[in-house]
C-alpha atoms as a PDB file:
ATOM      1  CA  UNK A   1     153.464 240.955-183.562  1.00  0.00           C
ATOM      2  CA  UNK A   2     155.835 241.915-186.493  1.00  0.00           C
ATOM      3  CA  UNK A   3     154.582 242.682-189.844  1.00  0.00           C
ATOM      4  CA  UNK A   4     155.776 239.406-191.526  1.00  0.00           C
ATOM      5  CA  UNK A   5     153.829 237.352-188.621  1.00  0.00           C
ATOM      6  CA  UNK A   6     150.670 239.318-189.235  1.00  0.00           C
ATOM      7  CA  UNK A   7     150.684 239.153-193.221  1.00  0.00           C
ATOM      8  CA  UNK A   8     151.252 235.097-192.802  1.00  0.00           C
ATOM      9  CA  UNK A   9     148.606 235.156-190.139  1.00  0.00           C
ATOM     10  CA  UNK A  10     146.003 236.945-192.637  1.00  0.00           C
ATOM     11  CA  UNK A  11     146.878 234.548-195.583  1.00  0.00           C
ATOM     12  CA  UNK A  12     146.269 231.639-193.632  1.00  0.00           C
ATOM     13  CA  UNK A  13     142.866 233.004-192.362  1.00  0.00           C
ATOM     14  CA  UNK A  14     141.847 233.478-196.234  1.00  0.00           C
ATOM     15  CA  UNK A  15     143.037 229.804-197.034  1.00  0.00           C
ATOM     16  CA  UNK A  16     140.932 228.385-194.051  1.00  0.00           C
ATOM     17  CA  UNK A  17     137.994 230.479-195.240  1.00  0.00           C
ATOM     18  CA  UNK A  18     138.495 229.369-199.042  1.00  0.00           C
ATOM     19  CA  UNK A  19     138.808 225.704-197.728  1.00  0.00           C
ATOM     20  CA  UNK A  20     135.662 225.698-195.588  1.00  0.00           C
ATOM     21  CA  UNK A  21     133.302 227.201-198.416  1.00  0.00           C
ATOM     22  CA  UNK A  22     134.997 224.453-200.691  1.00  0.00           C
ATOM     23  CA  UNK A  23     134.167 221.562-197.993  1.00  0.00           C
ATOM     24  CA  UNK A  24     130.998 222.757-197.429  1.00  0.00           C
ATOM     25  CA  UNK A  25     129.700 223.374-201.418  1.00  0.00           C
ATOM     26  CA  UNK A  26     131.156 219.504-201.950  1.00  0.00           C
ATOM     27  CA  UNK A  27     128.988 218.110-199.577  1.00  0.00           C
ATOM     28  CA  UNK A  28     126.385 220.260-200.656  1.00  0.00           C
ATOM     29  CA  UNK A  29     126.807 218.518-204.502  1.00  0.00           C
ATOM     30  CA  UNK A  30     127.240 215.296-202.409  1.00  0.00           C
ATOM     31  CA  UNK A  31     124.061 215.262-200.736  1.00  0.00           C
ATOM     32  CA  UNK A  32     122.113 216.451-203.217  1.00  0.00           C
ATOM     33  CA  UNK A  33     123.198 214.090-205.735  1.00  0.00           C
ATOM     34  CA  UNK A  34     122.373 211.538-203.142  1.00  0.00           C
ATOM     35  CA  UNK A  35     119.116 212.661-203.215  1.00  0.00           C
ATOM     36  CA  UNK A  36     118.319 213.207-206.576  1.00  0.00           C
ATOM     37  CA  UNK A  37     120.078 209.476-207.433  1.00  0.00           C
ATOM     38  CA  UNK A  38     118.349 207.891-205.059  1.00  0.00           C
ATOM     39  CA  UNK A  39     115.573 205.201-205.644  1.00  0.00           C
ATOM     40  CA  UNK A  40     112.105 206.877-205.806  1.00  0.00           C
ATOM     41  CA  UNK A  41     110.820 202.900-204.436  1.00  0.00           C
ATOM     42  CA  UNK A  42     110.680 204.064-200.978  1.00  0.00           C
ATOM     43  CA  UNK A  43     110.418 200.088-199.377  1.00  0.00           C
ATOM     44  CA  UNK A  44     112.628 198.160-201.312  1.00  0.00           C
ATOM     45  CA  UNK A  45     110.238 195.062-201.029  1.00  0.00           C
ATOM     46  CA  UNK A  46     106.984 194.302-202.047  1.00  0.00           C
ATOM     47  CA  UNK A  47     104.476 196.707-200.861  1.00  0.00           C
ATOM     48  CA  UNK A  48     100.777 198.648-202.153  1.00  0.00           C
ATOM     49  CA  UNK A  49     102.277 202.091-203.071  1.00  0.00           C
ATOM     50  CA  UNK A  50     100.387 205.134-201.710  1.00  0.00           C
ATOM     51  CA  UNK A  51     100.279 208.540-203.288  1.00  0.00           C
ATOM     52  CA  UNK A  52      98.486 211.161-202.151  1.00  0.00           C
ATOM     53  CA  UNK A  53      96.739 214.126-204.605  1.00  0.00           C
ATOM     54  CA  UNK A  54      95.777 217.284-202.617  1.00  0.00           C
ATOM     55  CA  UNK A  55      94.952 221.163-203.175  1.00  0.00           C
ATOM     56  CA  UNK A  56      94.707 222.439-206.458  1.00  0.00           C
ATOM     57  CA  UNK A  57      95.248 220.207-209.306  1.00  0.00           C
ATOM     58  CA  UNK A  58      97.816 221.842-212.117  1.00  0.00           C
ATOM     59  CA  UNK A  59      99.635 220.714-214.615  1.00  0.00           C
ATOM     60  CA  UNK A  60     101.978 218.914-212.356  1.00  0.00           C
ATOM     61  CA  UNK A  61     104.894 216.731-214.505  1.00  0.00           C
ATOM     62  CA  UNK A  62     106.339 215.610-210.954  1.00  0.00           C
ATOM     63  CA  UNK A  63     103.277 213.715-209.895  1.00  0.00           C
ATOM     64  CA  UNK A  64     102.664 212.172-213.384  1.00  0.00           C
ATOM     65  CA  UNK A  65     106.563 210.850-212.865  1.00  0.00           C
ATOM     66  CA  UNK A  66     105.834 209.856-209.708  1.00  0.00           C
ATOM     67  CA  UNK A  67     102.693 207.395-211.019  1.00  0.00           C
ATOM     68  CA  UNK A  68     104.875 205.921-214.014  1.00  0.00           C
ATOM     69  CA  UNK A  69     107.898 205.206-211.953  1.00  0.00           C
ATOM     70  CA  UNK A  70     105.377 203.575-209.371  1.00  0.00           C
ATOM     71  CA  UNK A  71     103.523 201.803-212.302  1.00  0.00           C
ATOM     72  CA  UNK A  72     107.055 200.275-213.253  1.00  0.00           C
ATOM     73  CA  UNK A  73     108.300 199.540-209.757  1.00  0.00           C
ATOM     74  CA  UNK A  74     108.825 195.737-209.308  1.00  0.00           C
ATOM     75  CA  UNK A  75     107.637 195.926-205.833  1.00  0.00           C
ATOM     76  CA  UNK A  76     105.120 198.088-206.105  1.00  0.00           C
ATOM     77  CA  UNK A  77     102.180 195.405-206.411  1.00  0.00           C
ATOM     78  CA  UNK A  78      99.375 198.012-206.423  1.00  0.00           C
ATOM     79  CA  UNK A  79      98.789 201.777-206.525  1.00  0.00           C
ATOM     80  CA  UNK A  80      96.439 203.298-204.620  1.00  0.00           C
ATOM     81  CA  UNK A  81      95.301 207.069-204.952  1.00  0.00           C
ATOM     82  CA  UNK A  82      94.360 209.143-201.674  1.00  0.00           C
ATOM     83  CA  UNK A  83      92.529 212.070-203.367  1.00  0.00           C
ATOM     84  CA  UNK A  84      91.257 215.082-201.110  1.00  0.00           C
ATOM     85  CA  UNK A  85      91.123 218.104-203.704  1.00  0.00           C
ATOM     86  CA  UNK A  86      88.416 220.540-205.126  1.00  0.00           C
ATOM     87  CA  UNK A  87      89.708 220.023-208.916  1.00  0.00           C
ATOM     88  CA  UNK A  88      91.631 222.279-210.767  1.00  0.00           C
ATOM     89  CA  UNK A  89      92.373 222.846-214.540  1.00  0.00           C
ATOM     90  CA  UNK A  90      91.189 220.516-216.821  1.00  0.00           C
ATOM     91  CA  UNK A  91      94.315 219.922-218.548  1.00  0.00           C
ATOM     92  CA  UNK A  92      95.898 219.043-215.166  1.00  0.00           C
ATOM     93  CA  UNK A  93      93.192 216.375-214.567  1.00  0.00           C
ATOM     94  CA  UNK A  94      93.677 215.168-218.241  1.00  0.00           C
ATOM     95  CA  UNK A  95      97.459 214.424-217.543  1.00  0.00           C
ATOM     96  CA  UNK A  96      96.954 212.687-214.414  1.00  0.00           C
ATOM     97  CA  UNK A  97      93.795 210.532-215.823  1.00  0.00           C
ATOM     98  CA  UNK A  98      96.150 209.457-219.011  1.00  0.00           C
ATOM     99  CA  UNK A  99      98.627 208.219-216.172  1.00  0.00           C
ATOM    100  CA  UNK A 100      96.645 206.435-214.477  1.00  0.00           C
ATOM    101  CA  UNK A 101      95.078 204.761-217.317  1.00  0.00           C
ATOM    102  CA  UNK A 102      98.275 204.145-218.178  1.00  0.00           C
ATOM    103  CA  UNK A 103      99.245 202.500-214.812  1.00  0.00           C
ATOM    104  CA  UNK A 104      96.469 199.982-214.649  1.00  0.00           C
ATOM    105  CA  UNK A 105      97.881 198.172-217.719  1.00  0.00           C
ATOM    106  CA  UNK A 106     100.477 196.803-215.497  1.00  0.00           C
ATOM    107  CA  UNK A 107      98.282 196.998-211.655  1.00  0.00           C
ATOM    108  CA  UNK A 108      95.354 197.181-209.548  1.00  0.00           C
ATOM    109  CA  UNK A 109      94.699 200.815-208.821  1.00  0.00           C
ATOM    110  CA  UNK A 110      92.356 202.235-206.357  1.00  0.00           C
ATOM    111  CA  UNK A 111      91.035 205.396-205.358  1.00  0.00           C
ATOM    112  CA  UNK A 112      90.834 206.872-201.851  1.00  0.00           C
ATOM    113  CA  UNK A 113      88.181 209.587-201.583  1.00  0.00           C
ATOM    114  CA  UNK A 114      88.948 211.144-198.469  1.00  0.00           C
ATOM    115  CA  UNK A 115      87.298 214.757-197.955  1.00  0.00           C
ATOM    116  CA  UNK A 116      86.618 215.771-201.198  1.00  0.00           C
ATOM    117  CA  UNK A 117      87.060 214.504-205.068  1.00  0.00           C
ATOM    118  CA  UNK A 118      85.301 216.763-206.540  1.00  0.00           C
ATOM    119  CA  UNK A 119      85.419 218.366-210.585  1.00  0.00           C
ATOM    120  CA  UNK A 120      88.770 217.225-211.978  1.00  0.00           C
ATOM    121  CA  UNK A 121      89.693 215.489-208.427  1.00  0.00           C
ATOM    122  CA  UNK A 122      86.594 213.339-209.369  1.00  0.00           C
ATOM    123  CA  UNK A 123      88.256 212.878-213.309  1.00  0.00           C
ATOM    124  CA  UNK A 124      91.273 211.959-211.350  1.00  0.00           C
ATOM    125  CA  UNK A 125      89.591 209.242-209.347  1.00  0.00           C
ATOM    126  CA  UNK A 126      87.028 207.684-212.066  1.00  0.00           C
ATOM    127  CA  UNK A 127      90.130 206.954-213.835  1.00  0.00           C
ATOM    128  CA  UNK A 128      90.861 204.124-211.369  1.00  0.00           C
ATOM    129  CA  UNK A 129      89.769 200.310-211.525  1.00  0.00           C
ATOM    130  CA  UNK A 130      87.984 200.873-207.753  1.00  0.00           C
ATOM    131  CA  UNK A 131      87.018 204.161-206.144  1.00  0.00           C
ATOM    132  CA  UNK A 132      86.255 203.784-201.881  1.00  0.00           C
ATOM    133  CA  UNK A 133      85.070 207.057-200.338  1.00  0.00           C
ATOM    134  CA  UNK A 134      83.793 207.534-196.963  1.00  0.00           C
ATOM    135  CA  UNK A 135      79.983 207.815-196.301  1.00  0.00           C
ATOM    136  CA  UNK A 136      80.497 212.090-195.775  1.00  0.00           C
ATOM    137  CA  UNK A 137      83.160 212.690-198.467  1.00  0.00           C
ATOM    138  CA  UNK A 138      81.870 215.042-200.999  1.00  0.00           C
ATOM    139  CA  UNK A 139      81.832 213.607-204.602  1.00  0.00           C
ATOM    140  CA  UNK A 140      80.899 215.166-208.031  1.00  0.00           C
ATOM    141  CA  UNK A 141      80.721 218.266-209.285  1.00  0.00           C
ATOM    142  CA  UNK A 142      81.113 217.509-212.486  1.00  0.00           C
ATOM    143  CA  UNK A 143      81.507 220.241-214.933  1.00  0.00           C
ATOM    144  CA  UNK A 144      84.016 222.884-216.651  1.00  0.00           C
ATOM    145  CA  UNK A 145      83.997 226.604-215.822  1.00  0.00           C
ATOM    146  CA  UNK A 146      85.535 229.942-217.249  1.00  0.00           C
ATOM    147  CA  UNK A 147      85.573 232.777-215.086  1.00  0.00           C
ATOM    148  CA  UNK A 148      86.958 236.388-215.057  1.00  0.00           C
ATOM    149  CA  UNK A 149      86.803 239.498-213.713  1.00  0.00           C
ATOM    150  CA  UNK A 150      85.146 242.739-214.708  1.00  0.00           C
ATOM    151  CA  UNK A 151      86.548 245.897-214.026  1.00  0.00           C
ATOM    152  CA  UNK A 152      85.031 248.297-216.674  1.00  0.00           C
ATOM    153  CA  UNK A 153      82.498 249.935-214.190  1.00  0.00           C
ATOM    154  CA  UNK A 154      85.107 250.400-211.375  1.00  0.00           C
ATOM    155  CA  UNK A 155      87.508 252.340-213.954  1.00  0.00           C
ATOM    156  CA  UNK A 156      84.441 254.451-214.963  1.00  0.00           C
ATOM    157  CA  UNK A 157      84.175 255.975-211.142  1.00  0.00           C
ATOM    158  CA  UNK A 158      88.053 256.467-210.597  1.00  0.00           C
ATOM    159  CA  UNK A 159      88.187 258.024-214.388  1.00  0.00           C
ATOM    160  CA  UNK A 160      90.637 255.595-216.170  1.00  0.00           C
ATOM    161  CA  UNK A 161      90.213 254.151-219.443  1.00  0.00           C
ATOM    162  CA  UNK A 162      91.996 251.095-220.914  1.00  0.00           C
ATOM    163  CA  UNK A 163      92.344 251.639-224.692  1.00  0.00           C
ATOM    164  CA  UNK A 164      93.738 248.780-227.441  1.00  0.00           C
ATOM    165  CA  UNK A 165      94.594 248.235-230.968  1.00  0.00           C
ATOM    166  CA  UNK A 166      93.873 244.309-231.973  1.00  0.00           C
ATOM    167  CA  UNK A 167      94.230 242.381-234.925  1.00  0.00           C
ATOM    168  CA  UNK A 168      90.640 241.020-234.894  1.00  0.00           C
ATOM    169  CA  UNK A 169      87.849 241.130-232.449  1.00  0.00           C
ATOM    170  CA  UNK A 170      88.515 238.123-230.782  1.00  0.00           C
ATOM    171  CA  UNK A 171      92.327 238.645-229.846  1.00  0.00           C
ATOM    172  CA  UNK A 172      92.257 238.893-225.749  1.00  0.00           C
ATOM    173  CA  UNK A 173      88.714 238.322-225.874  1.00  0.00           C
ATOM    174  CA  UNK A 174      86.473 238.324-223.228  1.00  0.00           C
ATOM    175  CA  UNK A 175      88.586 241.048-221.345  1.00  0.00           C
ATOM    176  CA  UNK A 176      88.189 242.411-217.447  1.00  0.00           C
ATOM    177  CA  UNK A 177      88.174 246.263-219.192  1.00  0.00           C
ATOM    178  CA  UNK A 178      84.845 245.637-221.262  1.00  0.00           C
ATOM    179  CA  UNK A 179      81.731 244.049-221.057  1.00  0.00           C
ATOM    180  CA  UNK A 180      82.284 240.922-223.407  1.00  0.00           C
ATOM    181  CA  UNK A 181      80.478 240.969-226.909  1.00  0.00           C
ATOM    182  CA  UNK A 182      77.956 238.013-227.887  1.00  0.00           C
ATOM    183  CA  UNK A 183      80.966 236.554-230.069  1.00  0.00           C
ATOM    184  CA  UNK A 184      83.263 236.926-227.700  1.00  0.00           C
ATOM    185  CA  UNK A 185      80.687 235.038-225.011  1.00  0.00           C
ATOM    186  CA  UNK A 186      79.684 232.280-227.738  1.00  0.00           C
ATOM    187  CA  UNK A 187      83.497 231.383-228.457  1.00  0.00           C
ATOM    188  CA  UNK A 188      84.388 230.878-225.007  1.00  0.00           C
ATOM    189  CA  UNK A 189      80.552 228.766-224.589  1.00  0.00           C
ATOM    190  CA  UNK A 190      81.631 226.925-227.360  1.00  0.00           C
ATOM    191  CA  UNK A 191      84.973 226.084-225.390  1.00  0.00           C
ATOM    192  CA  UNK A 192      83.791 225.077-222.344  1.00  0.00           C
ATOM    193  CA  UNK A 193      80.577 222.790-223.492  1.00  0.00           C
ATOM    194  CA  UNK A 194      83.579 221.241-225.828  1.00  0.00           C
ATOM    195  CA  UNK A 195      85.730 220.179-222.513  1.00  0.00           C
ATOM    196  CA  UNK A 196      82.164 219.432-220.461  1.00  0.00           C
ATOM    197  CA  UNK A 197      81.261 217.319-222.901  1.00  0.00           C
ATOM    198  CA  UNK A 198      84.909 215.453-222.911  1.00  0.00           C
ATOM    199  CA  UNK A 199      84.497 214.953-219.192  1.00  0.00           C
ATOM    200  CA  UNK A 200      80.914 213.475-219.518  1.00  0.00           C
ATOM    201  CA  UNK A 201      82.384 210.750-222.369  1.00  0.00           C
ATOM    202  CA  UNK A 202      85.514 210.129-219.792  1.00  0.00           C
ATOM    203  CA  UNK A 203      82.956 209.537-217.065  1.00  0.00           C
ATOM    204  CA  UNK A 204      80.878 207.230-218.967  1.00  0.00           C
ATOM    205  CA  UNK A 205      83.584 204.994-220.149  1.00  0.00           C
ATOM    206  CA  UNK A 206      85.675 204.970-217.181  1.00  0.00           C
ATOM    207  CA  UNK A 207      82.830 204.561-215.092  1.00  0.00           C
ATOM    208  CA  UNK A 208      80.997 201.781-217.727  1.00  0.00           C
ATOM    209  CA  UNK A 209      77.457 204.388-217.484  1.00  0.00           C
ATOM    210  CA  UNK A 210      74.812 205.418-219.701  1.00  0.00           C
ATOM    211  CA  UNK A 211      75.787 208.684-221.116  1.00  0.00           C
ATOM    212  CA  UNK A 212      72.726 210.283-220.220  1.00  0.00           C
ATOM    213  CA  UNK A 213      72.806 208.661-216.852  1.00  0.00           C
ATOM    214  CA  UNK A 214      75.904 210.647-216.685  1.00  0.00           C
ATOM    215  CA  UNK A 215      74.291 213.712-218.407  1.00  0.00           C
ATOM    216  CA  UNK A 216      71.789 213.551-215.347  1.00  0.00           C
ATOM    217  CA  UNK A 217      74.618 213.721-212.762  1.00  0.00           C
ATOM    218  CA  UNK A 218      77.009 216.129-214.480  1.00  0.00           C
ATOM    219  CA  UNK A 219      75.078 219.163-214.028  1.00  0.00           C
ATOM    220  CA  UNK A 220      77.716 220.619-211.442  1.00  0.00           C
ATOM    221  CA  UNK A 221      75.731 218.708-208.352  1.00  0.00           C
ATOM    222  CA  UNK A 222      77.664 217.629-205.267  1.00  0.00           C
ATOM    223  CA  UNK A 223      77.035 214.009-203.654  1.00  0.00           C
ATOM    224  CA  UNK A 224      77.932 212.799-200.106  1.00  0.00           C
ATOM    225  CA  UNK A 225      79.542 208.942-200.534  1.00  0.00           C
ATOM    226  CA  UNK A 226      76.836 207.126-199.575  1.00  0.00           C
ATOM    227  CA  UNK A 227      74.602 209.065-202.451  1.00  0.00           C
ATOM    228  CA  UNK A 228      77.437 208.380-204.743  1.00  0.00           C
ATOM    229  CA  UNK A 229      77.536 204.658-204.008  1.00  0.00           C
ATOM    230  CA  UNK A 230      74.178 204.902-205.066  1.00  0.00           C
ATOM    231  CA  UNK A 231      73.759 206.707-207.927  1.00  0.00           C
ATOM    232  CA  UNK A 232      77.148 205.028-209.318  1.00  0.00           C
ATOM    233  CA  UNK A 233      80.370 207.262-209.009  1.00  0.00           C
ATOM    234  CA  UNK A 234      81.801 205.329-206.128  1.00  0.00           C
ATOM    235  CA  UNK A 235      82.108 200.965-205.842  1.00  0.00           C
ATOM    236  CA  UNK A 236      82.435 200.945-201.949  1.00  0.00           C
ATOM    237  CA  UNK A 237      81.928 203.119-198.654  1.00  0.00           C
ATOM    238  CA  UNK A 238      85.008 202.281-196.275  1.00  0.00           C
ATOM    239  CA  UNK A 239      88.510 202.663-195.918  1.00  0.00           C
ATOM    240  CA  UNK A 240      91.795 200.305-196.182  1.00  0.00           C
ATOM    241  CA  UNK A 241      89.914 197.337-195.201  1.00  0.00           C
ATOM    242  CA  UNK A 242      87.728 197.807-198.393  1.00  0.00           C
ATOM    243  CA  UNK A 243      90.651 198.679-200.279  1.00  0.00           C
ATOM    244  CA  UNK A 244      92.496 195.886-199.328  1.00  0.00           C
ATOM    245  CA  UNK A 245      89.195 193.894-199.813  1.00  0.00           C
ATOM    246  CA  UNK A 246      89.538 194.598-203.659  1.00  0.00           C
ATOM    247  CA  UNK A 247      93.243 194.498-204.096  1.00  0.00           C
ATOM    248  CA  UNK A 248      93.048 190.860-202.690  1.00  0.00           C
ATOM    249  CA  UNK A 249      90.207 190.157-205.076  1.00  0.00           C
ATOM    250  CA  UNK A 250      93.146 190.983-207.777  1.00  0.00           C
ATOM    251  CA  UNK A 251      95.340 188.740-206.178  1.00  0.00           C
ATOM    252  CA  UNK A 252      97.547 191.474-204.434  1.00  0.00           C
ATOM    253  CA  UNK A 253      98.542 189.792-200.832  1.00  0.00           C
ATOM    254  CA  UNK A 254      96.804 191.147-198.372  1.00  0.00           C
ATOM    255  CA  UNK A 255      99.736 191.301-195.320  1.00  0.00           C
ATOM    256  CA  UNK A 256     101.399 194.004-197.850  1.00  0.00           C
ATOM    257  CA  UNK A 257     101.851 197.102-196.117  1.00  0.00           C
ATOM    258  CA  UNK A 258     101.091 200.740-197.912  1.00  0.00           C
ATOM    259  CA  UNK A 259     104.093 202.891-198.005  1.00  0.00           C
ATOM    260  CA  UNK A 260     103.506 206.356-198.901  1.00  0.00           C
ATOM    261  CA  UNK A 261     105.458 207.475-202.399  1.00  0.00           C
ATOM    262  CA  UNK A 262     107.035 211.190-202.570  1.00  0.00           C
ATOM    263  CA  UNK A 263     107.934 213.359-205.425  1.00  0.00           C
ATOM    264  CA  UNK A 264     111.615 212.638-205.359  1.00  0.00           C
ATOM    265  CA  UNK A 265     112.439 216.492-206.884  1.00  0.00           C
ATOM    266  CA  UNK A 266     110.373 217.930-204.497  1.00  0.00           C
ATOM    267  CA  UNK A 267     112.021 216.625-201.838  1.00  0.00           C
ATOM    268  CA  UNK A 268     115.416 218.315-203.818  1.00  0.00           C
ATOM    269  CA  UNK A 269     114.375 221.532-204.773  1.00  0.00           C
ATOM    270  CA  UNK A 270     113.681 221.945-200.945  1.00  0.00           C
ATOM    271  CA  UNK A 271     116.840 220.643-199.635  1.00  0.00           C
ATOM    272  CA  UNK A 272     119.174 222.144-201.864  1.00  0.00           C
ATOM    273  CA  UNK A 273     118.013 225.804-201.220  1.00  0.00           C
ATOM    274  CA  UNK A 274     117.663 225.287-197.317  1.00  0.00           C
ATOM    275  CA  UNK A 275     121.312 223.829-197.563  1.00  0.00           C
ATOM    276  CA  UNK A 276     122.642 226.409-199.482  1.00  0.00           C
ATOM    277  CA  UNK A 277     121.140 228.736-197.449  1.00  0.00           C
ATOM    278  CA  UNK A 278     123.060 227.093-194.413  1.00  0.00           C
ATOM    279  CA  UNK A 279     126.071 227.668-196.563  1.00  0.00           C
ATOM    280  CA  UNK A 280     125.442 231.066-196.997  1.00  0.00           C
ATOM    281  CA  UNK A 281     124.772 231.424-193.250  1.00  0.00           C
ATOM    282  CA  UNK A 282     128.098 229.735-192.179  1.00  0.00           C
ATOM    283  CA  UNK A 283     130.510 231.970-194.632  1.00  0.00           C
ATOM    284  CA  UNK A 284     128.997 234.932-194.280  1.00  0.00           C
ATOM    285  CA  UNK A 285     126.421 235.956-191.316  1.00  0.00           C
ATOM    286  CA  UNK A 286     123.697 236.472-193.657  1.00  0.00           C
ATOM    287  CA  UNK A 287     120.237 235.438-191.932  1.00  0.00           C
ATOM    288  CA  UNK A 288     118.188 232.663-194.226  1.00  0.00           C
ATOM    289  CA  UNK A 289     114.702 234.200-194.315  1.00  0.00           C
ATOM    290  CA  UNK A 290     114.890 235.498-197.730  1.00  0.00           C
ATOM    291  CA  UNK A 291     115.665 232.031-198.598  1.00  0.00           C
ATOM    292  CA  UNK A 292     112.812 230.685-197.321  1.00  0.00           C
ATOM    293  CA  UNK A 293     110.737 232.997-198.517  1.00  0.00           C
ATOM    294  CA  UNK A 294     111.514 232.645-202.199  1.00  0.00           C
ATOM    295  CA  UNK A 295     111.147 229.169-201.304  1.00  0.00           C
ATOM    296  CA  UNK A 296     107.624 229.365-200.434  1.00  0.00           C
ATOM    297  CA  UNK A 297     106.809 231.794-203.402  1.00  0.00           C
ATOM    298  CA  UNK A 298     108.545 228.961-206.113  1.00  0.00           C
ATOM    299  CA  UNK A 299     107.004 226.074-204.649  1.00  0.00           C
ATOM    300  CA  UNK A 300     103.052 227.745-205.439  1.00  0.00           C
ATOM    301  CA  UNK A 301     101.754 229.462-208.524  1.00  0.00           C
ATOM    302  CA  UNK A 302      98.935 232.020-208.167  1.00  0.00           C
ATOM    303  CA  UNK A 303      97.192 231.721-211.093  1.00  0.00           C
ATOM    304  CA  UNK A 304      95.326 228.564-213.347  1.00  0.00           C
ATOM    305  CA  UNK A 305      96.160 227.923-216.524  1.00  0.00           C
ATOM    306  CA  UNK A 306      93.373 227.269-219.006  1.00  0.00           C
ATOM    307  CA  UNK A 307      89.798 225.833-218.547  1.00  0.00           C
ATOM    308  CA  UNK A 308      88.959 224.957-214.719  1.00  0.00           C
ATOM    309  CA  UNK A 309      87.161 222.036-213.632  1.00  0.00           C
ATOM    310  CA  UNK A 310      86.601 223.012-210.067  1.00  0.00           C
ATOM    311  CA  UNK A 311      84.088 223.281-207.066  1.00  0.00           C
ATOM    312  CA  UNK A 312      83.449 226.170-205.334  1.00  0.00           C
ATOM    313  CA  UNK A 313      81.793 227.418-202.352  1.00  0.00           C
ATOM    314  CA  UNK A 314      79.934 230.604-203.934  1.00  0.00           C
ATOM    315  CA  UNK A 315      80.134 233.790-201.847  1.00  0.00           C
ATOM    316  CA  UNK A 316      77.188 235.942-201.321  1.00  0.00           C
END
């Protein structure tokens, strides 16, 4: 092969190359656009819509879209709320109870205790019209907590010493390096029995109670569903045939079927990177399990933000 023949040959090969990684980024754009465009109303007739909280409750703007955009779907005739989580942060729970609040201005919505709806899970479902549990899901734990860690004794045995220089006594207050001063303990007291005693006042109107029937309840205790149908934090012991039993009490039909409602960007934050990473594959050998680990470390957080309304399991 001449010179000529093999420069035209190499030219070529770069076109084909630059044409392929152009084909396959526009479909890329294409499909993801598809995604992100498309209707969140996964039925497209009417239907109950089912969404489903789980794990750790955060701050979480995606699921609040979700519940308005199912709130204002046309054929979404009802929402109900499958809840299996331990809590999380208070403001999380706050977001999601204004939501819902919000929702059942324009629907029936009903709560599905499955496992557990416990702390700010339970926030999440008193701010329903109808809570169901079953008789062994674990209810309650009502409450607010502020934890950290202290470290001060373990730096004393390996000989290191955290020093600072703070405007006032308070700033970063309590810290892991120091015990915590009475101030320092009282402000954060005074914190967390403000936020307790916001959840005890959301409790008692959502849930039409004596306030200090709920004071009696909200001291952190755990109920199965049957106690909870008893002592008031539940309407009903069952499943979809008591839910439906309500939402056809609000004139939703009962032949509806529940369709399960998705977070629309989740679905294309995790498609775009596992299609770019095909991409990336294709053009240039490179192996995709970087990609999919940075995907799992973006979709979680390891830390909660603020005041925690949680139950825990204590350790010995």
């Amino acid at each position: 092969m001449d010179a000529d023949a093999l420069i035209d040959r190499r030219r070529m090969r770069r076109k084909l190359f630059f044409w392929r990684a152009a084909a396959i980024l526009v479909a890329l754009v294409g499909i993801a656009g598809l995604v992100y465009m498309a209707s969140p109303d996964p039925a497209g007739r009417d239907h109950i819509a089912r969404i489903s909280i789980t794990g750790l409750i955060q701050d979480d703007e995606e699921l609040v879209k979700l519940i308005d955009e199912a709130a204002n779907s046309e054929t979404a005739k009802a929402i109900v709320v499958s809840i299996s989580t331990p809590g999380g942060t208070t403001y999380g729970g706050e977001k999601i109870h204004n939501a819902l609040v919000k929702a059942r201005g324009s629907k029936p919505v009903v709560a599905d205790v499955r496992t557990l709806a416990a702390s700010a899970g339970y926030m999440i479902a008193a701010s329903t019209d109808h809570i169901v549990a079953g008789e062994s899901s674990i209810v309650g734990s009502i409450g607010v907590i502020f934890q950290y860690a202290q470290v001060s004794e373990l730096l004393d045995k390996i000989g290191v010493q955290m020093k600072e220089i703070k405007s006032a006594p308070l700033k970063a207050e309590p810290s892991p390096f120091h015990p915590a001063t009475p101030a320092a303990e009282e402000m954060i007291r005074s914190m967390v029995l403000d936020s307790y005693g916001w959840f005890v006042d959301l409790i008692a109107t959502e849930r039409k109670m004596d306030r200090d029937k709920v004071l009696g309840l909200a001291d952190g205790s755990i109920f199965t569903g049957r106690q909870s149908l008893e002592n008031g934090l539940v309407d009903a012991i069952g499943g979809e045939a008591e839910i439906r039993s309500y939402l056809k009490s609000r004139d939703v039909a009962d032949e509806l079927d529940i369709v399960e409602w998705q977070k629309p960007q989740k679905s294309t934050s995790s498609l775009l990177p596992k299609l770019l990473a095909l991409a990336v594959q294709r053009i240039t050998g490179a192996p995709t399990t970087l990609t999919s680990e940075l995907e799992r470390l973006a979709d979680g957080k390891m830390f909660l933000d603020g005041l925690v309304s949680v139950w825990q399991v204590a350790s010995q």
